[in-house]
Protein backbone atom coordinates (compact mmCIF):
# COMPACT_ATOMS: atom_id res chain seq x y z
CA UNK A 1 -50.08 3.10 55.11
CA UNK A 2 -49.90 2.04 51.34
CA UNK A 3 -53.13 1.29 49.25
CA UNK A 4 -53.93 -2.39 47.74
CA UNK A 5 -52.94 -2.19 44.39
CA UNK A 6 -52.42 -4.86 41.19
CA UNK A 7 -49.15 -5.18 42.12
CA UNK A 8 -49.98 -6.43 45.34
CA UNK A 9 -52.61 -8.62 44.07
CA UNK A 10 -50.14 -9.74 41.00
CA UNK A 11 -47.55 -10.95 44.17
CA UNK A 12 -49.78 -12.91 46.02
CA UNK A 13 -51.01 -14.50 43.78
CA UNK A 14 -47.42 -15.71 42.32
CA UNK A 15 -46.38 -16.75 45.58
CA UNK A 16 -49.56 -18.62 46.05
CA UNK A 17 -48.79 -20.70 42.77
CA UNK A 18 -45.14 -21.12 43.33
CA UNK A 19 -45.59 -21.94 46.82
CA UNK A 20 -41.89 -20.28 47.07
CA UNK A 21 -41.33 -16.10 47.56
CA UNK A 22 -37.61 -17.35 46.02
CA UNK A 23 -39.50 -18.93 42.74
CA UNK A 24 -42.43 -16.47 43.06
CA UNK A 25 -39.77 -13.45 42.34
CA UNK A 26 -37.92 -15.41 39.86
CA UNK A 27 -40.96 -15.60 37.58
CA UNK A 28 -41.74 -11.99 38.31
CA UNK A 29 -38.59 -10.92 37.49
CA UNK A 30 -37.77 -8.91 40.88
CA UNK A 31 -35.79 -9.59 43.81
CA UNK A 32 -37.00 -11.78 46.66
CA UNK A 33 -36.53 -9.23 49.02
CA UNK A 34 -38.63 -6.88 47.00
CA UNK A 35 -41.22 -9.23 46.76
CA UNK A 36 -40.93 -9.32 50.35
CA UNK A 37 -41.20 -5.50 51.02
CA UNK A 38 -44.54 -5.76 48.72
CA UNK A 39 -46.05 -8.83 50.66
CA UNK A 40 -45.04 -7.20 53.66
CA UNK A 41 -47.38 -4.17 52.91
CA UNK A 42 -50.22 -6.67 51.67
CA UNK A 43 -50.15 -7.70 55.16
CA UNK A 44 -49.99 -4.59 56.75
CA UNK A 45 -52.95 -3.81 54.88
CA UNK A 46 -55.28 -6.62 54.90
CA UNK A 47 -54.51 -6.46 59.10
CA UNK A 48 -55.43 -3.15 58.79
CA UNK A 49 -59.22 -3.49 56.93
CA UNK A 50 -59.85 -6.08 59.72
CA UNK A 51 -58.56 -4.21 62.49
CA UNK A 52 -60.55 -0.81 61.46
CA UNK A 53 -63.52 -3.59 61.13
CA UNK A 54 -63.88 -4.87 64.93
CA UNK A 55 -66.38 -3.44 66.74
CA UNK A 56 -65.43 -1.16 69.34
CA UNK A 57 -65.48 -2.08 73.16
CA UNK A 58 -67.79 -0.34 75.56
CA UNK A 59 -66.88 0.05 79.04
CA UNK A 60 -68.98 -2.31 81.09
């Protein structure tokens, strides 16, 4: 698991305000499928925090 980082932050928030990954990497001068690999591990770690967050089931 990789850590949040500006980067990652920096990404998202392109993407957000080029509603486009393809435009988003244009403007950050990378390729859209490393932009990809980097939202990819957003995701995996945002799903993590909320997953490591649920309470945990007891047995009825």
């Amino acid at each position: 698991m990789s850590f949040l980082n500006y980067h990652h932050l920096r990404y998202f928030r392109a993407i957000a305000q080029t509603g486009n990954l393809t435009r988003a990497a244009e403007h950050l001068n990378i390729s859209p499928s490393a932009l990809s690999i980097q939202l990819g591990q957003l995701e995996a770690h945002a799903l993590h925090i909320v997953l490591s967050n649920l309470p945990v089931p007891r047995d009825a």
